[in-house]
PDB file of N, CA and C in Angstrom:
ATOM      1  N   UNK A   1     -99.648  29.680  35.016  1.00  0.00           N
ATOM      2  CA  UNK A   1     -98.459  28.898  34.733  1.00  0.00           C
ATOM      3  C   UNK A   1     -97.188  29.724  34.943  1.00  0.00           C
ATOM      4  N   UNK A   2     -97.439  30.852  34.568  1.00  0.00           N
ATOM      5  CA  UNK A   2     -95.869  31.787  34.213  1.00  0.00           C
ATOM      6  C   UNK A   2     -95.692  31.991  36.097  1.00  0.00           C
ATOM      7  N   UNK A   3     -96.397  32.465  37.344  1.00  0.00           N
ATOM      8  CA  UNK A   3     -96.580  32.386  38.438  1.00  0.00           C
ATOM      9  C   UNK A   3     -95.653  31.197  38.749  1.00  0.00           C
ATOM     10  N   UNK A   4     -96.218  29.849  38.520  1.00  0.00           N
ATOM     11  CA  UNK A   4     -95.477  28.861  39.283  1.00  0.00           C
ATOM     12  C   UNK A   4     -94.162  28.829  38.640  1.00  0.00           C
ATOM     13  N   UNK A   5     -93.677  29.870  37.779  1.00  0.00           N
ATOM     14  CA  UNK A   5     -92.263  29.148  36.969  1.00  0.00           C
ATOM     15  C   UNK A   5     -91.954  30.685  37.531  1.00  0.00           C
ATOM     16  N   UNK A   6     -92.161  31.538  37.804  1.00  0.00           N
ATOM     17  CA  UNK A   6     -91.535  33.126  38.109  1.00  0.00           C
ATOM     18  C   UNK A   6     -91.303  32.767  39.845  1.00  0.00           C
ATOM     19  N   UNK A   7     -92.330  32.745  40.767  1.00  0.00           N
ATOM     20  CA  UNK A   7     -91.702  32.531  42.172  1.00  0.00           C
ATOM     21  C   UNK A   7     -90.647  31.684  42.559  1.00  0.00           C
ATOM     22  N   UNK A   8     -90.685  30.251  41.969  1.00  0.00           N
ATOM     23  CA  UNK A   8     -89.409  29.436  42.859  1.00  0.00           C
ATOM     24  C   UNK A   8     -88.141  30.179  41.935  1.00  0.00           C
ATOM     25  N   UNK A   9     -88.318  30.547  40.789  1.00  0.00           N
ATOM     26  CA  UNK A   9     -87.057  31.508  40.113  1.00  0.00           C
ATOM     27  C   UNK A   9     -86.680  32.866  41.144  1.00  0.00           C
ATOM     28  N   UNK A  10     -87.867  33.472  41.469  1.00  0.00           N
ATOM     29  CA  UNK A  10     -87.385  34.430  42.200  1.00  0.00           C
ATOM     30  C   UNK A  10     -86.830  34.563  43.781  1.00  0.00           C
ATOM     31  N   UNK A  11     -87.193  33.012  44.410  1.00  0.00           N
ATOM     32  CA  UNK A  11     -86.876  32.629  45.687  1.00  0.00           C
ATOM     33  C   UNK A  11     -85.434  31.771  45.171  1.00  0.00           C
ATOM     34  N   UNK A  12     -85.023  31.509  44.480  1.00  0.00           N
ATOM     35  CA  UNK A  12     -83.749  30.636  44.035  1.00  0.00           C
ATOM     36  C   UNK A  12     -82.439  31.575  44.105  1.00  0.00           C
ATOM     37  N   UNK A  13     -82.886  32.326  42.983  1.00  0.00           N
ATOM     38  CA  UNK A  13     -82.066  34.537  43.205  1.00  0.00           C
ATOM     39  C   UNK A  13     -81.891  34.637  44.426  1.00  0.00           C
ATOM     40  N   UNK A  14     -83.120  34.881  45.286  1.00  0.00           N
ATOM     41  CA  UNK A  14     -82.803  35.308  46.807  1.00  0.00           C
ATOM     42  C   UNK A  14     -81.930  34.521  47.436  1.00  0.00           C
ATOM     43  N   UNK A  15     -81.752  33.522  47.164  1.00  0.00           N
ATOM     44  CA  UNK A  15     -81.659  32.646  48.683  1.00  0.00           C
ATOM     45  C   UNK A  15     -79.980  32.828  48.940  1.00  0.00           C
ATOM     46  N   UNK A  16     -79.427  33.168  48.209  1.00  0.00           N
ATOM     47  CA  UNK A  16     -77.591  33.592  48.578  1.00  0.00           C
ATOM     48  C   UNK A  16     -77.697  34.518  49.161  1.00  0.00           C
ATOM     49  N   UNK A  17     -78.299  35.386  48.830  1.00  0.00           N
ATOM     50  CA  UNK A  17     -79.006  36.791  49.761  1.00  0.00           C
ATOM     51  C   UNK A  17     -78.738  36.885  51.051  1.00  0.00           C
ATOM     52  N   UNK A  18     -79.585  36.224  51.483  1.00  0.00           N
ATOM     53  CA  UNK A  18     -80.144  35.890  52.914  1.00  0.00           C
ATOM     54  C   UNK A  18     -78.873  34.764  53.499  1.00  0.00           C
ATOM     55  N   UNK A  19     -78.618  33.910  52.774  1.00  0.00           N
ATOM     56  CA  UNK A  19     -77.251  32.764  52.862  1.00  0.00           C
ATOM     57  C   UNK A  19     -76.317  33.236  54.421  1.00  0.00           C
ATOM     58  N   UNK A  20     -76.095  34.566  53.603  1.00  0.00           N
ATOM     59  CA  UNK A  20     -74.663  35.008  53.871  1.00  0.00           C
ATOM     60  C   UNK A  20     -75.207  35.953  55.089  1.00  0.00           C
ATOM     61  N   UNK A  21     -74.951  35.648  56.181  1.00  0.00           N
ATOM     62  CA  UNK A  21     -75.524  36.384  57.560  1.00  0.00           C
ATOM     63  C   UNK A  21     -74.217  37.605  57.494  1.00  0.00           C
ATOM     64  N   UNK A  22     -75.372  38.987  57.692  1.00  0.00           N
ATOM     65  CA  UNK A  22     -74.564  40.755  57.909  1.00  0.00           C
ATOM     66  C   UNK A  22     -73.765  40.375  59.099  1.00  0.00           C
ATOM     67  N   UNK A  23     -72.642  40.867  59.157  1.00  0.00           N
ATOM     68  CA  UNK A  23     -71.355  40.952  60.396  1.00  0.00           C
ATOM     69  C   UNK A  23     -72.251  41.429  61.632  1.00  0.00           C
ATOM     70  N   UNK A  24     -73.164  42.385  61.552  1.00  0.00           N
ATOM     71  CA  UNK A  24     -73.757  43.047  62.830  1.00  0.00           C
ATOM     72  C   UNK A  24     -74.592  41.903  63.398  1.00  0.00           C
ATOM     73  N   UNK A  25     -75.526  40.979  62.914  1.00  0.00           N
ATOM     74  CA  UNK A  25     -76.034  39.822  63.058  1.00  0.00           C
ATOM     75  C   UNK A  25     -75.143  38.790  63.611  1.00  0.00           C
ATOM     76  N   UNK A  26     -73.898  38.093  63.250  1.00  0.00           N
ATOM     77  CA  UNK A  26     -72.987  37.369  63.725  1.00  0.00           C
ATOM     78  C   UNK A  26     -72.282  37.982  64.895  1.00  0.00           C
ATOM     79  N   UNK A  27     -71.985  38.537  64.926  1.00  0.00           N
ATOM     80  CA  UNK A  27     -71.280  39.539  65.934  1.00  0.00           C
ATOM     81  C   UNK A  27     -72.224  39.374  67.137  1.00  0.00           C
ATOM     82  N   UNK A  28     -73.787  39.738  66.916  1.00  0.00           N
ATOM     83  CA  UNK A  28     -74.653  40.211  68.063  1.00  0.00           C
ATOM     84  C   UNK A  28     -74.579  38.523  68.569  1.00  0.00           C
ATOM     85  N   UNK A  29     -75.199  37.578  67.665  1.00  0.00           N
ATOM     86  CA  UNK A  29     -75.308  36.405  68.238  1.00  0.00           C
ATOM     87  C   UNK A  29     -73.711  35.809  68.849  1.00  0.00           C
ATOM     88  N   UNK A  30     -72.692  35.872  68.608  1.00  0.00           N
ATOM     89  CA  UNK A  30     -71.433  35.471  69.353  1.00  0.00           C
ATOM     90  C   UNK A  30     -71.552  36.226  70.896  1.00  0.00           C
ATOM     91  N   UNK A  31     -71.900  37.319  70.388  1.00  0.00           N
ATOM     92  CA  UNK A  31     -71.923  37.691  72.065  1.00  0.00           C
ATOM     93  C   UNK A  31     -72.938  37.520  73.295  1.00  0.00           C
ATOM     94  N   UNK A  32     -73.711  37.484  72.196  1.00  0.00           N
ATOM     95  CA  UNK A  32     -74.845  36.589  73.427  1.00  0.00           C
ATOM     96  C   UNK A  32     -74.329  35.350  74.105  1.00  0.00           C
ATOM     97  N   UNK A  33     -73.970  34.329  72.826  1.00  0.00           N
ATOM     98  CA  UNK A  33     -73.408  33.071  73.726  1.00  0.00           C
ATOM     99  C   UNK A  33     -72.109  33.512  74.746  1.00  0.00           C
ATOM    100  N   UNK A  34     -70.964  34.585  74.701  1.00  0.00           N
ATOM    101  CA  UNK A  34     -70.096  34.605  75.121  1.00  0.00           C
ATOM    102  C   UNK A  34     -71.205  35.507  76.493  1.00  0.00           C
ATOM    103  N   UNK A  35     -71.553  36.006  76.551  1.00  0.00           N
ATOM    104  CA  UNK A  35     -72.452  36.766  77.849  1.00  0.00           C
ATOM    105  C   UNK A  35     -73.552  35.897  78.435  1.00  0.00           C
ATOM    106  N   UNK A  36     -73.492  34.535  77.606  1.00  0.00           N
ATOM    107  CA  UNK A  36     -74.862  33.408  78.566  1.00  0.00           C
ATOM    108  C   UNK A  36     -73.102  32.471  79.409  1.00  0.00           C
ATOM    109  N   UNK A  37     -71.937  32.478  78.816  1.00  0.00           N
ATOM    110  CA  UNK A  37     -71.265  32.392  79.359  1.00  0.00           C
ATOM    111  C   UNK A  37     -70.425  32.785  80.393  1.00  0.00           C
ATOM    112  N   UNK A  38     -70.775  33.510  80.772  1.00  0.00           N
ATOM    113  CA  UNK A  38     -71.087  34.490  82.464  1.00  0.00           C
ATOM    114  C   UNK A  38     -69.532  35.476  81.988  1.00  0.00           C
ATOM    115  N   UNK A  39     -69.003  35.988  80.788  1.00  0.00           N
ATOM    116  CA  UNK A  39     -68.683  37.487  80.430  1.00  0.00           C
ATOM    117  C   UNK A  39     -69.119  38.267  81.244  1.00  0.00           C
ATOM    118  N   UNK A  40     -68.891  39.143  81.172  1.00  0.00           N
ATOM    119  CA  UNK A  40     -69.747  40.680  81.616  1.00  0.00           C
ATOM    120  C   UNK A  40     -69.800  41.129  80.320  1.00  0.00           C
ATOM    121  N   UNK A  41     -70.803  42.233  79.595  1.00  0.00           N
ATOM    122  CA  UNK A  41     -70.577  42.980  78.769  1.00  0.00           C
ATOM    123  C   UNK A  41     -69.224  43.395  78.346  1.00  0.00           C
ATOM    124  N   UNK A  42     -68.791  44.280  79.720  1.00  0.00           N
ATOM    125  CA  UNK A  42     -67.963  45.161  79.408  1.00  0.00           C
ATOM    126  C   UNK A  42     -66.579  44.213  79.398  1.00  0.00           C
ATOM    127  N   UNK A  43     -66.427  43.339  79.536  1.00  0.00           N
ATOM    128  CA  UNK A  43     -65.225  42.301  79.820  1.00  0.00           C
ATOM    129  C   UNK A  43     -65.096  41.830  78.472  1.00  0.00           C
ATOM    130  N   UNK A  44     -65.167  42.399  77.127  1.00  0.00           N
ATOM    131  CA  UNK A  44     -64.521  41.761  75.843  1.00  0.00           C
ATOM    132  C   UNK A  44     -65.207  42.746  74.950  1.00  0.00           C
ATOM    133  N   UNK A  45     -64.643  42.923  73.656  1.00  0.00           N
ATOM    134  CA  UNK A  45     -64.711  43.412  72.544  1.00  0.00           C
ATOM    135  C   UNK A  45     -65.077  42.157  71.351  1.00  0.00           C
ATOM    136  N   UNK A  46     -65.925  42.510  70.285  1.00  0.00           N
ATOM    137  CA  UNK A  46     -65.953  41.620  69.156  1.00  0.00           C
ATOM    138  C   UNK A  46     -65.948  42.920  68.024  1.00  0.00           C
ATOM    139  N   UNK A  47     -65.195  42.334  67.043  1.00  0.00           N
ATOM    140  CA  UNK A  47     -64.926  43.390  65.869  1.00  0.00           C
ATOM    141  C   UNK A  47     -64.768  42.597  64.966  1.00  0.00           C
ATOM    142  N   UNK A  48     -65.349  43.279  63.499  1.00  0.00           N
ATOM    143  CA  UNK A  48     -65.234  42.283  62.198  1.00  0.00           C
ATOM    144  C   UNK A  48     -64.227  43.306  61.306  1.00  0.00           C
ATOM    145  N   UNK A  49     -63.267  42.647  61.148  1.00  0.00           N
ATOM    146  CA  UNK A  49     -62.177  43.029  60.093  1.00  0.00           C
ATOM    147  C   UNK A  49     -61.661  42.188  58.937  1.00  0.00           C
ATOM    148  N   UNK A  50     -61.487  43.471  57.900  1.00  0.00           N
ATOM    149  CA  UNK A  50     -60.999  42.382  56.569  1.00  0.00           C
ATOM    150  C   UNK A  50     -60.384  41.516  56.347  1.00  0.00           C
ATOM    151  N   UNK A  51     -60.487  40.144  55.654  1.00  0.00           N
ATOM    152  CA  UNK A  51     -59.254  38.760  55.975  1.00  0.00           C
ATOM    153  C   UNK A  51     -57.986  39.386  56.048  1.00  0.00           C
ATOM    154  N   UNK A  52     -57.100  40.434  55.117  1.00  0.00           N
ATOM    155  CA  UNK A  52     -56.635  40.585  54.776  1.00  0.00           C
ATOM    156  C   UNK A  52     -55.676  41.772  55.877  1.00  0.00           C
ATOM    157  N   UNK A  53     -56.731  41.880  56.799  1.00  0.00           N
ATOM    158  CA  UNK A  53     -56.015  42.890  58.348  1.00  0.00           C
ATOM    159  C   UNK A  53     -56.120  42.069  59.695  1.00  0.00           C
ATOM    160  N   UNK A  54     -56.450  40.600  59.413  1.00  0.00           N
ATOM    161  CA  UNK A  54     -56.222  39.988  60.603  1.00  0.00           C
ATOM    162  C   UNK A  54     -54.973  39.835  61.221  1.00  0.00           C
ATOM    163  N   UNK A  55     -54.832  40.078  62.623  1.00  0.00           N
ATOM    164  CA  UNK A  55     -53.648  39.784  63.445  1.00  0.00           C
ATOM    165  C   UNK A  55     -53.755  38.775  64.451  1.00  0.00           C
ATOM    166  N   UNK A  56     -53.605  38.158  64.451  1.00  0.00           N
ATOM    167  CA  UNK A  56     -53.695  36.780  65.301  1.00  0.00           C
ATOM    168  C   UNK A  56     -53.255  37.254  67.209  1.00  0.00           C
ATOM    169  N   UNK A  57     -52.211  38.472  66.729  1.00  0.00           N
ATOM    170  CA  UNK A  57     -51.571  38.972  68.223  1.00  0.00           C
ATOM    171  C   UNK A  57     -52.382  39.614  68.820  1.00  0.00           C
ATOM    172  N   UNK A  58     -53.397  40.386  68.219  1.00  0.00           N
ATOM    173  CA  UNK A  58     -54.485  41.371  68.899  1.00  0.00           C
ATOM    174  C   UNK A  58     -55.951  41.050  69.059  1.00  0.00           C
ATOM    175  N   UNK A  59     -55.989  39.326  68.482  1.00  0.00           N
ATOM    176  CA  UNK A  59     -57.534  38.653  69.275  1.00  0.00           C
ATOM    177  C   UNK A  59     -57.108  37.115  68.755  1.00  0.00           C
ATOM    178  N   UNK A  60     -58.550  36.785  69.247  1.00  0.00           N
ATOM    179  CA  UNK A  60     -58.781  35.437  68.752  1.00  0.00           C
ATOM    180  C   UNK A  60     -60.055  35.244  67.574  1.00  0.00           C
ATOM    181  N   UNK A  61     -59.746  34.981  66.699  1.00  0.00           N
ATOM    182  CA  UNK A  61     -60.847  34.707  65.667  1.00  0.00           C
ATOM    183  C   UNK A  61     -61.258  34.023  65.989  1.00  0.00           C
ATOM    184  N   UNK A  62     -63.094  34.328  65.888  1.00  0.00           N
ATOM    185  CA  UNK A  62     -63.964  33.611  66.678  1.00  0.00           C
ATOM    186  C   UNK A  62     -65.440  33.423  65.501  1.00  0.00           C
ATOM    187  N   UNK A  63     -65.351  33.962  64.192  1.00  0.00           N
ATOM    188  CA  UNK A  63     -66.695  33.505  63.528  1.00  0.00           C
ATOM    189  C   UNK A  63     -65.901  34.257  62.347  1.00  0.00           C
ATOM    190  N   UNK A  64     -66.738  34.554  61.303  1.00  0.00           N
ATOM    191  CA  UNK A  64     -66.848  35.120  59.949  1.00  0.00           C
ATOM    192  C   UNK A  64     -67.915  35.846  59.694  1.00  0.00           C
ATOM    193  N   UNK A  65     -67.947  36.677  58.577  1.00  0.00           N
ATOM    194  CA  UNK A  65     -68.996  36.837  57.727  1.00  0.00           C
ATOM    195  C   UNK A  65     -68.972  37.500  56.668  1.00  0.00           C
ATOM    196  N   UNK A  66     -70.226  38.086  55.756  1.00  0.00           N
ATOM    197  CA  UNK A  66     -70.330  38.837  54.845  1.00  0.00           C
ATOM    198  C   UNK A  66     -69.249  37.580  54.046  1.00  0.00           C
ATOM    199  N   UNK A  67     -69.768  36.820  53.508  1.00  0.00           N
ATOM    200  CA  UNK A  67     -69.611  35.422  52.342  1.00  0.00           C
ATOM    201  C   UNK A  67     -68.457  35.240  52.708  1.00  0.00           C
ATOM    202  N   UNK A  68     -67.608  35.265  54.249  1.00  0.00           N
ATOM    203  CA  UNK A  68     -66.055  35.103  54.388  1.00  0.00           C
ATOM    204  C   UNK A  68     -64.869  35.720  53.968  1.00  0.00           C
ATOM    205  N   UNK A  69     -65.306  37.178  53.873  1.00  0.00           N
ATOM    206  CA  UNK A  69     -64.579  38.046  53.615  1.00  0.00           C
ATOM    207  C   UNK A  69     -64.121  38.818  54.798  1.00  0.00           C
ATOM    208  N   UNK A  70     -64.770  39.144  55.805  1.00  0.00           N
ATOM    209  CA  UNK A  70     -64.453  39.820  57.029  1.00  0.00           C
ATOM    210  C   UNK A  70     -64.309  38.036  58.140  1.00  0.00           C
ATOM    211  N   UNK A  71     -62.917  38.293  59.696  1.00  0.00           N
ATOM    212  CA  UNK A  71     -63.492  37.782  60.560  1.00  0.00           C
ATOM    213  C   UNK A  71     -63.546  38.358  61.636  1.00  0.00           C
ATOM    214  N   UNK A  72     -64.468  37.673  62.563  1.00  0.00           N
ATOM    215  CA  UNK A  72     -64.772  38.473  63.974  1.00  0.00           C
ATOM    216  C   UNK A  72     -63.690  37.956  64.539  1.00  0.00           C
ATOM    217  N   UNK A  73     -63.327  38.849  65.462  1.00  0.00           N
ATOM    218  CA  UNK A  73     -62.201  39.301  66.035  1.00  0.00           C
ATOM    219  C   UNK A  73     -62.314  38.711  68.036  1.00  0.00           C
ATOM    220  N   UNK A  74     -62.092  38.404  69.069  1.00  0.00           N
ATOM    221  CA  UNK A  74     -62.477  38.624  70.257  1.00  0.00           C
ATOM    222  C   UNK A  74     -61.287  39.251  70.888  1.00  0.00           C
ATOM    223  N   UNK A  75     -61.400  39.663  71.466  1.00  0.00           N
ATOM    224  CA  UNK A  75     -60.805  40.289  72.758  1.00  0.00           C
ATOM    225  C   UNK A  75     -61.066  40.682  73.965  1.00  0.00           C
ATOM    226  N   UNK A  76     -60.654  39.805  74.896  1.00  0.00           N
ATOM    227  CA  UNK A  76     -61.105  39.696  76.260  1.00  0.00           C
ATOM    228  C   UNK A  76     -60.392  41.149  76.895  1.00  0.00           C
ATOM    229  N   UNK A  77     -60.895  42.145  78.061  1.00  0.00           N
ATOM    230  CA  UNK A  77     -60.479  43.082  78.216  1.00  0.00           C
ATOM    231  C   UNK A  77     -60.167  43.183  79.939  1.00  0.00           C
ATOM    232  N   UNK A  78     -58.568  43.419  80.723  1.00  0.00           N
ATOM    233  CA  UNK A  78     -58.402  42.980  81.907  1.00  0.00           C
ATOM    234  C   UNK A  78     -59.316  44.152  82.751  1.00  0.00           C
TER     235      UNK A  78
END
């Protein structure tokens, strides 16, 4: 009994955990789609910076993460 009342308690805890996708994870997947979008690698930058150091003049915000505290950043490079 204590089993079926301890696991969905302990998967309930987790699950914000996992919720909130790591910046290195968001980041990797944005650039895949921006590189299935015929990018080159080397033709852009993605960077995750604090809400609070975004500049609108030095990219385009393009995702979030870490519970919306950081956003990814793009910058296309000539």
């Amino acid at each position: 009994m204590k089993t079926k009342i301890v696991i969905p308690l302990f998967l309930a805890l987790l699950a914000p955990a996992f919720a909130h996708a790591s910046c290195e994870s968001v980041i990797e997947e944005i650039r895949q789609k921006i590189i299935n979008n015929g990018v080159p690698k080397d033709g852009f930058s993605l960077v995750a910076v604090p809400n609070d150091e975004v500049d609108p003049a030095k990219g385009q915000v393009v995702g979030h993460c870490q519970n919306d505290t950081y956003k990814i950043i793009y910058t296309r490079h000539q």
